[in-house]
PDB file of N, CA and C in Angstrom:
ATOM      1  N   UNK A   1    -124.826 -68.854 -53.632  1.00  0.00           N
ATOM      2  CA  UNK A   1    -123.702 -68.888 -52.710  1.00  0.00           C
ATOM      3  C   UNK A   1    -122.812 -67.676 -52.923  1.00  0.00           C
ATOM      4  N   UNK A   2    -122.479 -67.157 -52.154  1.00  0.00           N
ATOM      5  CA  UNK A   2    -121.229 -66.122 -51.512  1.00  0.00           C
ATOM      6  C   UNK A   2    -120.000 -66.527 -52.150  1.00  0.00           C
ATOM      7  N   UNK A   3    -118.983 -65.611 -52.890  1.00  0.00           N
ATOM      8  CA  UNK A   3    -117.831 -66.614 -53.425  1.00  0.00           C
ATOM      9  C   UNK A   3    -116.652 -65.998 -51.903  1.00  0.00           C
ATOM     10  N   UNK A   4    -115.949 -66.934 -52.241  1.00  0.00           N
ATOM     11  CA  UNK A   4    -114.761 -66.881 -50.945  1.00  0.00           C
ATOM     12  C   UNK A   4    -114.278 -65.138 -51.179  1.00  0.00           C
ATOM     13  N   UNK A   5    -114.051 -64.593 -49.646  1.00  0.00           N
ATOM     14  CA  UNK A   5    -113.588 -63.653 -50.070  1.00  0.00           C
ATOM     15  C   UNK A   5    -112.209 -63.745 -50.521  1.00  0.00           C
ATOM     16  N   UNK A   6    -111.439 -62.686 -51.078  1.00  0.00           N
ATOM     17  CA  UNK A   6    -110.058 -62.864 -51.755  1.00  0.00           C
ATOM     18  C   UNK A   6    -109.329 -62.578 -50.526  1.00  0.00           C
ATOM     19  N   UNK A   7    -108.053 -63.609 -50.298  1.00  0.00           N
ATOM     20  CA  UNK A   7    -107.192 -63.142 -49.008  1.00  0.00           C
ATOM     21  C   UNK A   7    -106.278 -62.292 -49.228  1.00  0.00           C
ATOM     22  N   UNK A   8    -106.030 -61.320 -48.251  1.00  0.00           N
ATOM     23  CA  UNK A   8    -104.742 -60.537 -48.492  1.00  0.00           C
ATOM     24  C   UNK A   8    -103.113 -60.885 -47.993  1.00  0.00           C
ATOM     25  N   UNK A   9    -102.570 -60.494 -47.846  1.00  0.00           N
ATOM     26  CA  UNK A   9    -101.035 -60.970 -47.439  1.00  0.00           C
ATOM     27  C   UNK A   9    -101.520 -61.283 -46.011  1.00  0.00           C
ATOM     28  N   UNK A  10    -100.257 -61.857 -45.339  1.00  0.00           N
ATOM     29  CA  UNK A  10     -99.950 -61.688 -44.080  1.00  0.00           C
ATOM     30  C   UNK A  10    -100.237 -60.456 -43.323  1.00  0.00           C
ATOM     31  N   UNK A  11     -99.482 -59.351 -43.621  1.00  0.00           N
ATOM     32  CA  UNK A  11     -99.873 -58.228 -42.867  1.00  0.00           C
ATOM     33  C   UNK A  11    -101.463 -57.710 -43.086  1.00  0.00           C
ATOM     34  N   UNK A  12    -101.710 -57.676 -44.500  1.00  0.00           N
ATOM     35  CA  UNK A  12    -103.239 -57.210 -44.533  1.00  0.00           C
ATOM     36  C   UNK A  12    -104.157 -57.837 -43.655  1.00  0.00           C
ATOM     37  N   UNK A  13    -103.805 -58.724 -43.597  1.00  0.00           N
ATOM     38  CA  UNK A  13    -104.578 -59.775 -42.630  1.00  0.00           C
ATOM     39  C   UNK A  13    -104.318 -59.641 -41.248  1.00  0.00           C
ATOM     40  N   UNK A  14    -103.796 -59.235 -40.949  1.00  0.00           N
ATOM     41  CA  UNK A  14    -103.379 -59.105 -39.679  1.00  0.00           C
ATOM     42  C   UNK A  14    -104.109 -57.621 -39.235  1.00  0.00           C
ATOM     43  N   UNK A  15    -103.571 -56.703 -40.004  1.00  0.00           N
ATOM     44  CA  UNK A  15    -104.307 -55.636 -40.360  1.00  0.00           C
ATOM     45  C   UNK A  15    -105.997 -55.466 -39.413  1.00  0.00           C
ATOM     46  N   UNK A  16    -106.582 -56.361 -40.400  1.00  0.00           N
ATOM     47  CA  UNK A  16    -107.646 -56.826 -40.550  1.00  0.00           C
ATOM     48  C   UNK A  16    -108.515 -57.261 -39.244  1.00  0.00           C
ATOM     49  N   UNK A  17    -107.569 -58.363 -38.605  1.00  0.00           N
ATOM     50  CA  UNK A  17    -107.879 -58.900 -37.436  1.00  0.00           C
ATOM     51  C   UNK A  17    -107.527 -57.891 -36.538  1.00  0.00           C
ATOM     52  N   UNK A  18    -106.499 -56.930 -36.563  1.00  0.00           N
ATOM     53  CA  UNK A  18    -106.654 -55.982 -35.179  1.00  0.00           C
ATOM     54  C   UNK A  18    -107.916 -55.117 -35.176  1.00  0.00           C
ATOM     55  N   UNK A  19    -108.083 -54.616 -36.452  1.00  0.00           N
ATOM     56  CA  UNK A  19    -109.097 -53.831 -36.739  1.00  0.00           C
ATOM     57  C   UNK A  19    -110.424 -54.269 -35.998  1.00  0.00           C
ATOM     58  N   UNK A  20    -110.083 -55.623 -36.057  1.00  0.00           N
ATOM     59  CA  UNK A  20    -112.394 -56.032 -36.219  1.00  0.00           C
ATOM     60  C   UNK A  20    -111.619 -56.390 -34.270  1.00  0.00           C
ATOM     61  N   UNK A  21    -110.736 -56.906 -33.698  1.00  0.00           N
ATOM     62  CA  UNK A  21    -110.737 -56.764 -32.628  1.00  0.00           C
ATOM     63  C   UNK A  21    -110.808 -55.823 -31.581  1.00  0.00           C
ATOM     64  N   UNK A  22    -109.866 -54.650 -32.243  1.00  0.00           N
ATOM     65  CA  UNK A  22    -110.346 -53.175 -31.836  1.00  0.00           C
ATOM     66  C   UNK A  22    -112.179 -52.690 -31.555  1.00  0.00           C
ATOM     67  N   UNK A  23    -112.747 -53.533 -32.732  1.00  0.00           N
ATOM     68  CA  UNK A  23    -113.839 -52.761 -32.690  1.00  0.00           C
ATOM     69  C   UNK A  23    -114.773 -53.755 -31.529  1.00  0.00           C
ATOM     70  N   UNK A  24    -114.878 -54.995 -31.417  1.00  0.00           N
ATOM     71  CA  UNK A  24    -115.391 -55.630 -30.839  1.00  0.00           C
ATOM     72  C   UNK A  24    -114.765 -55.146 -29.461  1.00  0.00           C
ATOM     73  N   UNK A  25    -113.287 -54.654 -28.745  1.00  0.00           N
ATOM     74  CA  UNK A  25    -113.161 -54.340 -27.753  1.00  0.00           C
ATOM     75  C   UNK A  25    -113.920 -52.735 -27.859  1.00  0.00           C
ATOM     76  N   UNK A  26    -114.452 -51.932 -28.047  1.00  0.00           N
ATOM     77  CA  UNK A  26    -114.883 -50.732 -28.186  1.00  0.00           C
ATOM     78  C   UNK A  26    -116.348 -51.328 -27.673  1.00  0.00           C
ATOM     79  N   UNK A  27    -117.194 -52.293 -28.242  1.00  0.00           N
ATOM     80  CA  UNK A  27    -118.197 -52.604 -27.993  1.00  0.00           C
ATOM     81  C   UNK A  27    -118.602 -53.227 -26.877  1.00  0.00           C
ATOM     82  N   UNK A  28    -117.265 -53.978 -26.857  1.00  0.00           N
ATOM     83  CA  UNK A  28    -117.550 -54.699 -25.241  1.00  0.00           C
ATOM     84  C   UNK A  28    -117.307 -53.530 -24.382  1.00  0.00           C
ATOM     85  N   UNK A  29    -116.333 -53.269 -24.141  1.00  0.00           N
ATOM     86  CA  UNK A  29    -116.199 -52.401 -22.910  1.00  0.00           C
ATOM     87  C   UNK A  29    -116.615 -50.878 -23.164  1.00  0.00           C
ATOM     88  N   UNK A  30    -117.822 -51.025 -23.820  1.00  0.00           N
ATOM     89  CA  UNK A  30    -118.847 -49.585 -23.206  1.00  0.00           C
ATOM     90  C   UNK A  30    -119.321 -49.486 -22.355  1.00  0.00           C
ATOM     91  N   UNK A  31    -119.977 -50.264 -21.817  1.00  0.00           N
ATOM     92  CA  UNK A  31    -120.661 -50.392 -20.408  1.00  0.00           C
ATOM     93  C   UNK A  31    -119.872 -49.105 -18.941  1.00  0.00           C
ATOM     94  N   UNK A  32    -121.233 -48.397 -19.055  1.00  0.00           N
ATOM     95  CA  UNK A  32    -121.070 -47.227 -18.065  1.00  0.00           C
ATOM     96  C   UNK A  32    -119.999 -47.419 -17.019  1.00  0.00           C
ATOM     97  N   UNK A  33    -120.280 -48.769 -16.365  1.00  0.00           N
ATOM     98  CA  UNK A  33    -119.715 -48.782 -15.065  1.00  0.00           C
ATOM     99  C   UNK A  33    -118.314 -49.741 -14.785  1.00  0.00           C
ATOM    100  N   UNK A  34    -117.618 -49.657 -15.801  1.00  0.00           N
ATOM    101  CA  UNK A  34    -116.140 -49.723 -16.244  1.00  0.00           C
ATOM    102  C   UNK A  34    -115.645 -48.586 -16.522  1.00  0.00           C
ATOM    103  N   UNK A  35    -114.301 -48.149 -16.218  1.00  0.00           N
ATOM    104  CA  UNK A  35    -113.409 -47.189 -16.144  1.00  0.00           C
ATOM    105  C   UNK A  35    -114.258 -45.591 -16.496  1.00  0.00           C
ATOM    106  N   UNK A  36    -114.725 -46.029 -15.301  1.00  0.00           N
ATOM    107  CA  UNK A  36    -115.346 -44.706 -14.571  1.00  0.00           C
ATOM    108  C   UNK A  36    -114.950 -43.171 -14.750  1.00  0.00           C
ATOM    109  N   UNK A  37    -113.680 -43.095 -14.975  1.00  0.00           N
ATOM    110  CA  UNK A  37    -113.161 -41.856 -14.297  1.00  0.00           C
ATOM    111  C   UNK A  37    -113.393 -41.611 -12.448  1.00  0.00           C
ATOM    112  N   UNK A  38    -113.571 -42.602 -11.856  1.00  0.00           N
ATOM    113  CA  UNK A  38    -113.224 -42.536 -10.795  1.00  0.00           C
ATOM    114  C   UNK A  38    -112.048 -42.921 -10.009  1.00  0.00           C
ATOM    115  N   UNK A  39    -111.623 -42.333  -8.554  1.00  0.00           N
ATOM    116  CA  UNK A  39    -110.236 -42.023  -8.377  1.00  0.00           C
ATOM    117  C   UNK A  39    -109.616 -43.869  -8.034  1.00  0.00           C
ATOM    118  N   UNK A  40    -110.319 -44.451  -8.055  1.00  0.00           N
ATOM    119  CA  UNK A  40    -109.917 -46.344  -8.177  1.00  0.00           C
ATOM    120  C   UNK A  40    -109.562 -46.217  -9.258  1.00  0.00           C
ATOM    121  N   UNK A  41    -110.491 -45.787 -10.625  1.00  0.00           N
ATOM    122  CA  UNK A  41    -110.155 -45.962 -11.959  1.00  0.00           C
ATOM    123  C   UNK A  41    -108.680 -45.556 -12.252  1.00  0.00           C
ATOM    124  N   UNK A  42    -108.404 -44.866 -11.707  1.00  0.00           N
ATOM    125  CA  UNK A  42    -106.780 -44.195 -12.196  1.00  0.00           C
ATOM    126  C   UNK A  42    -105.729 -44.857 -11.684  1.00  0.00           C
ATOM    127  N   UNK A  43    -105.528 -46.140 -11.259  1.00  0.00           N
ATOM    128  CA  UNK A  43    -104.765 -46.907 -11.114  1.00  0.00           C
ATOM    129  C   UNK A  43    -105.088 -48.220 -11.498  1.00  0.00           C
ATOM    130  N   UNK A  44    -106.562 -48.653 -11.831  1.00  0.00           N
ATOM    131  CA  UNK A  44    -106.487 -50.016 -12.434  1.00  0.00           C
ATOM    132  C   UNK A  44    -106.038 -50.019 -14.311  1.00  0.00           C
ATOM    133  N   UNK A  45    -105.147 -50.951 -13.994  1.00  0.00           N
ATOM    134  CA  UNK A  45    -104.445 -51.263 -15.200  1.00  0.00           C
ATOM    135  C   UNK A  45    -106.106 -51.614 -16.937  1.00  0.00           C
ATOM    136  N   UNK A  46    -107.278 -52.117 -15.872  1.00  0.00           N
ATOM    137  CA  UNK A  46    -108.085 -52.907 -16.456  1.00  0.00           C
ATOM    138  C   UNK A  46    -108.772 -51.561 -17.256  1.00  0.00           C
ATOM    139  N   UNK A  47    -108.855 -50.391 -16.045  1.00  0.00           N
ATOM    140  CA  UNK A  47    -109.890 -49.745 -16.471  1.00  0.00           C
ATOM    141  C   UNK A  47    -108.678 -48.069 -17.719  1.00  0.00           C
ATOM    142  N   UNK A  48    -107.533 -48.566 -17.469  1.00  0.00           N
ATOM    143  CA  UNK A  48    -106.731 -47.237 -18.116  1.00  0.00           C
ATOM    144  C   UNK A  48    -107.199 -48.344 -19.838  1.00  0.00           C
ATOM    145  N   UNK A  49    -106.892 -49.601 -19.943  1.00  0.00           N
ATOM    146  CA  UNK A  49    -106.824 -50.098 -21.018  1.00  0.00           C
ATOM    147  C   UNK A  49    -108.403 -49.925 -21.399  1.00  0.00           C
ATOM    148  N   UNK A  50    -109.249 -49.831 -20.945  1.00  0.00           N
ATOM    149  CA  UNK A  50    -110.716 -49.825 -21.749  1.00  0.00           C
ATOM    150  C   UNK A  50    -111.147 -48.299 -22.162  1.00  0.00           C
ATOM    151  N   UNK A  51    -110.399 -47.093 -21.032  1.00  0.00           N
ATOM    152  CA  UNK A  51    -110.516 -46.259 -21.366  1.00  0.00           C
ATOM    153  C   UNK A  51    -109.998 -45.497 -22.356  1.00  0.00           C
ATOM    154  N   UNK A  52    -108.320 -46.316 -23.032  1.00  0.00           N
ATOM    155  CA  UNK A  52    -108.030 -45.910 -24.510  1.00  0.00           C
ATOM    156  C   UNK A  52    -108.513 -46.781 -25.702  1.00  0.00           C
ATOM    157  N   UNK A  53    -109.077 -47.844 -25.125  1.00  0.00           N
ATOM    158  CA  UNK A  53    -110.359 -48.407 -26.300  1.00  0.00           C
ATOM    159  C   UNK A  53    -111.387 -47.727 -26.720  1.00  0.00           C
ATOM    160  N   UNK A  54    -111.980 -46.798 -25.568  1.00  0.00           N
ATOM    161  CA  UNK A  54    -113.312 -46.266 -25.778  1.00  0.00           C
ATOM    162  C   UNK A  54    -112.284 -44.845 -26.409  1.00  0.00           C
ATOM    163  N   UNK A  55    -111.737 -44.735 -26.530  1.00  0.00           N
ATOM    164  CA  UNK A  55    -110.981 -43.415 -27.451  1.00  0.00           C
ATOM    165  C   UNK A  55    -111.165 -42.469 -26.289  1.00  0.00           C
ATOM    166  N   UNK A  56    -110.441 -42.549 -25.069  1.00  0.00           N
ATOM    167  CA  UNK A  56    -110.955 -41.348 -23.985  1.00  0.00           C
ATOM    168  C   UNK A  56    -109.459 -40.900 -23.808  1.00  0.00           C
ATOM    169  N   UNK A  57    -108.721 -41.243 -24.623  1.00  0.00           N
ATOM    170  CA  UNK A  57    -107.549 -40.743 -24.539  1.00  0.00           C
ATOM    171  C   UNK A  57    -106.323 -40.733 -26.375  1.00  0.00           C
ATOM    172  N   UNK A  58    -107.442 -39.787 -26.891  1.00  0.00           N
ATOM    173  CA  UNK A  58    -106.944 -39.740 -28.448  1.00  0.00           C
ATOM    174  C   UNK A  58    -105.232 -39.811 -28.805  1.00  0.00           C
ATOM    175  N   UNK A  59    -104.449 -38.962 -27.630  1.00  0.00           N
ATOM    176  CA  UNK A  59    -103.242 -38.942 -28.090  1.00  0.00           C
ATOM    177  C   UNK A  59    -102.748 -40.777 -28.008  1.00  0.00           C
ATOM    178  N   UNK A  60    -103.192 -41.702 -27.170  1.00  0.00           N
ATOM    179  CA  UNK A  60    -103.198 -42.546 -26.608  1.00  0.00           C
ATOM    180  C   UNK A  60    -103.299 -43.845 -28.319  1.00  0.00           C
ATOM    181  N   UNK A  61    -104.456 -43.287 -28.108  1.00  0.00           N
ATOM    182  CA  UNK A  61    -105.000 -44.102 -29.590  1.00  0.00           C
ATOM    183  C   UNK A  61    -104.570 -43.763 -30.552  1.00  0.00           C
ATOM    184  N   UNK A  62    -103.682 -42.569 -30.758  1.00  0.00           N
ATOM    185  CA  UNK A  62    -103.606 -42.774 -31.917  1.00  0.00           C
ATOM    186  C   UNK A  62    -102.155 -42.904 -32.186  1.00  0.00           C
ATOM    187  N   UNK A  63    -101.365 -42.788 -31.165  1.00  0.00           N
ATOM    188  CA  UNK A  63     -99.933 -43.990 -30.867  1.00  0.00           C
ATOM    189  C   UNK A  63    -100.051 -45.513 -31.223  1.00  0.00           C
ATOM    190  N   UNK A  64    -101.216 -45.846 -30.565  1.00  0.00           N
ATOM    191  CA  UNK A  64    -101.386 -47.221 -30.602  1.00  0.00           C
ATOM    192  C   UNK A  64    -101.779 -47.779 -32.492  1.00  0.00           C
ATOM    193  N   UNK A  65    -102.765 -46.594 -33.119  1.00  0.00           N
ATOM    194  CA  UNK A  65    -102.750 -47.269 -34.332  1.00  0.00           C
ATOM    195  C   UNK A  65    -101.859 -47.287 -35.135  1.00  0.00           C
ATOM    196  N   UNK A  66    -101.004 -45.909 -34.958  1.00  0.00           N
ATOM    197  CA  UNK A  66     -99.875 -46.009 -35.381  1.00  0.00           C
ATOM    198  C   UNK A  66     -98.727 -47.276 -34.965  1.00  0.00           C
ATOM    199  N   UNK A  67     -98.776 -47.553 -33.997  1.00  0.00           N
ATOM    200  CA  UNK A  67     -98.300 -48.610 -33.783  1.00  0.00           C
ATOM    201  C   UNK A  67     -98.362 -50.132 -34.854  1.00  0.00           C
ATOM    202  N   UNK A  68    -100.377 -50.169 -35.020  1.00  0.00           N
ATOM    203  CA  UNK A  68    -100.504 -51.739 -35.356  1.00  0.00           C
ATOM    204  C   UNK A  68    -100.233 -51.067 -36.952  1.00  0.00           C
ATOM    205  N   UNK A  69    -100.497 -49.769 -37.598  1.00  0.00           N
ATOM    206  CA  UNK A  69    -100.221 -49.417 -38.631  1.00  0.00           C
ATOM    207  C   UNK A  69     -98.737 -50.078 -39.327  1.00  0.00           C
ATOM    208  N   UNK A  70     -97.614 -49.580 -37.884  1.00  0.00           N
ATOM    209  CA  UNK A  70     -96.576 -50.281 -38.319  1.00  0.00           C
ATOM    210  C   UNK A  70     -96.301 -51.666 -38.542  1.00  0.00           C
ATOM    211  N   UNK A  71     -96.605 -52.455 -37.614  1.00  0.00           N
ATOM    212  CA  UNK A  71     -96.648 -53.682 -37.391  1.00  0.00           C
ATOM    213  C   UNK A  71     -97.254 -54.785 -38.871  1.00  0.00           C
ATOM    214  N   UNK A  72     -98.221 -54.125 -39.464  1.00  0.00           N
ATOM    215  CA  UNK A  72     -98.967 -54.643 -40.089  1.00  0.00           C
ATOM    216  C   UNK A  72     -97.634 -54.444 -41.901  1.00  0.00           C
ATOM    217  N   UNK A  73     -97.060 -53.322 -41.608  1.00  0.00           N
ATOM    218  CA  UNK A  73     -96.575 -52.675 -42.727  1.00  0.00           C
ATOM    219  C   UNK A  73     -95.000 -53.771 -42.509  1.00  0.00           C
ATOM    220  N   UNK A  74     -95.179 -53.806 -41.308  1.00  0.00           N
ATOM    221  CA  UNK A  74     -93.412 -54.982 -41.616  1.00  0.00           C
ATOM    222  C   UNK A  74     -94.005 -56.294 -41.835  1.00  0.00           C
ATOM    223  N   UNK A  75     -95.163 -56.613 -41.653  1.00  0.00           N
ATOM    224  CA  UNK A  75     -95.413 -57.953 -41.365  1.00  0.00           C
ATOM    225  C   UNK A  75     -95.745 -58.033 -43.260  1.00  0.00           C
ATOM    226  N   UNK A  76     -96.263 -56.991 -43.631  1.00  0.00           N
ATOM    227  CA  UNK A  76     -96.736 -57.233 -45.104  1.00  0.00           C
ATOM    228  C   UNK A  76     -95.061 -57.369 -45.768  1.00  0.00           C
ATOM    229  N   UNK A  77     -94.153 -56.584 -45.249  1.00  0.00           N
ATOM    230  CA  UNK A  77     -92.237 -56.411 -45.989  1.00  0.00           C
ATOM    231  C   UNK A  77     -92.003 -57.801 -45.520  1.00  0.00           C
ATOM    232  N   UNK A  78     -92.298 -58.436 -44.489  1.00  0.00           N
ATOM    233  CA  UNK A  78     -91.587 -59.944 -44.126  1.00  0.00           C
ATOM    234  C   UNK A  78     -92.109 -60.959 -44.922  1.00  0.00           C
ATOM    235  N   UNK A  79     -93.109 -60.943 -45.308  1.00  0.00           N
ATOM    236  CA  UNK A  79     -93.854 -61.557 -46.222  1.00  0.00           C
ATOM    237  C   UNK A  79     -94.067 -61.292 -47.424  1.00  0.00           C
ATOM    238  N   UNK A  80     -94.011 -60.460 -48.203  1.00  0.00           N
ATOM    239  CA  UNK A  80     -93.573 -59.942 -49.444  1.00  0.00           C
ATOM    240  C   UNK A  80     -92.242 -61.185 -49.925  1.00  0.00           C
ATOM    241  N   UNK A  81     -93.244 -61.883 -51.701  1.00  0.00           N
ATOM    242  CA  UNK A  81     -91.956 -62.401 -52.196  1.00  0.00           C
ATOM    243  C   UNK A  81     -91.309 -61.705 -53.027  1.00  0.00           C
ATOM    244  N   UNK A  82     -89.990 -61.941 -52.784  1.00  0.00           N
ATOM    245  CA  UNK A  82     -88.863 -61.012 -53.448  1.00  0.00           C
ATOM    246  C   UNK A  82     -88.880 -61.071 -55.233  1.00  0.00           C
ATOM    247  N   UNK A  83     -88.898 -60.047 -55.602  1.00  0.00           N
ATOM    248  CA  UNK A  83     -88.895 -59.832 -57.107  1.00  0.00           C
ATOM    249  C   UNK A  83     -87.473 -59.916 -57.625  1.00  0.00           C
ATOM    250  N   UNK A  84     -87.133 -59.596 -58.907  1.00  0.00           N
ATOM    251  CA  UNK A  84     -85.936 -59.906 -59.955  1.00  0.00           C
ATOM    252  C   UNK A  84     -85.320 -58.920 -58.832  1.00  0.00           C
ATOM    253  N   UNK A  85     -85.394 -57.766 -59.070  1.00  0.00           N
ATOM    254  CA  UNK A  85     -84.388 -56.502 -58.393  1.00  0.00           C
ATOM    255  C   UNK A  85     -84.411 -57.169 -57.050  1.00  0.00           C
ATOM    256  N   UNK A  86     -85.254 -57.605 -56.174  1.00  0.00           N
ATOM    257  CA  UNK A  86     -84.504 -58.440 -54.949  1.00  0.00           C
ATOM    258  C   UNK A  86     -83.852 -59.691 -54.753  1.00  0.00           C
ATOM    259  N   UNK A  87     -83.243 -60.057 -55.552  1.00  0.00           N
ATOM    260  CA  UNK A  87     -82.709 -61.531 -55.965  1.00  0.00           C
ATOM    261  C   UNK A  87     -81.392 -61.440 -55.526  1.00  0.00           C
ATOM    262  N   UNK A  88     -81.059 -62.189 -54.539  1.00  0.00           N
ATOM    263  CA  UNK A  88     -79.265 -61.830 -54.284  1.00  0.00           C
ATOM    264  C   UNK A  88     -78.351 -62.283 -55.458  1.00  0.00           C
ATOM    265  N   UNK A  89     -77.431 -61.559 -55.255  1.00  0.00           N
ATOM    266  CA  UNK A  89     -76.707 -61.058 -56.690  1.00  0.00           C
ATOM    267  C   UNK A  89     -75.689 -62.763 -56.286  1.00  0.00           C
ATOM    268  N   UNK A  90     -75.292 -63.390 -57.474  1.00  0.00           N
ATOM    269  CA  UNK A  90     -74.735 -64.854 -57.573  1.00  0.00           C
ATOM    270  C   UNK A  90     -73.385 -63.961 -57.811  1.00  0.00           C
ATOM    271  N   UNK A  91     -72.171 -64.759 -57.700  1.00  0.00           N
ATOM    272  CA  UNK A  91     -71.126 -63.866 -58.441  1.00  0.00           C
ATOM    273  C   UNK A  91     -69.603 -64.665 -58.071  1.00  0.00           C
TER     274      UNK A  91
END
């Protein structure tokens, strides 16, 4: 038997799940005959979002990882338990 994998925080995990969703949307929406680059394509909302999945727009993507980069980095600070030096001061 496989032992459990070890879990990470909140954010790692989260992390985690955008990651493997990212990639499963990359896989799904390869298919040629979605966001074409044709002149329909440049106004459907469906086909601008598959076309910065498939990385056809790097400055695009790499806002966006920066984005879940952040997201993942507050979600790990919101969840983080507070140590001695973060202990509100009694007084």
């Amino acid at each position: 038997m496989n032992p459990e994998p070890e879990l990470g925080t909140l954010g790692e995990e989260a992390a985690k799940l955008l990651d493997a969703v990212h990639g499963w949307a990359r896989r799904t929406f390869s298919a040629e005959h979605i966001a074409t680059g044709a002149q329909e394509c440049t106004g459907c909302p469906v086909c601008q979002v598959v076309s910065v999945l498939r990385g056809d727009h790097p400055d695009v993507t790499e806002r966006l990882s920066g984005l879940a980069a952040a997201g993942a980095e507050f979600l790990r600070t919101v969840t983080a338990k507070p140590g001695p030096a973060d202990a509100p001061e009694h007084g």
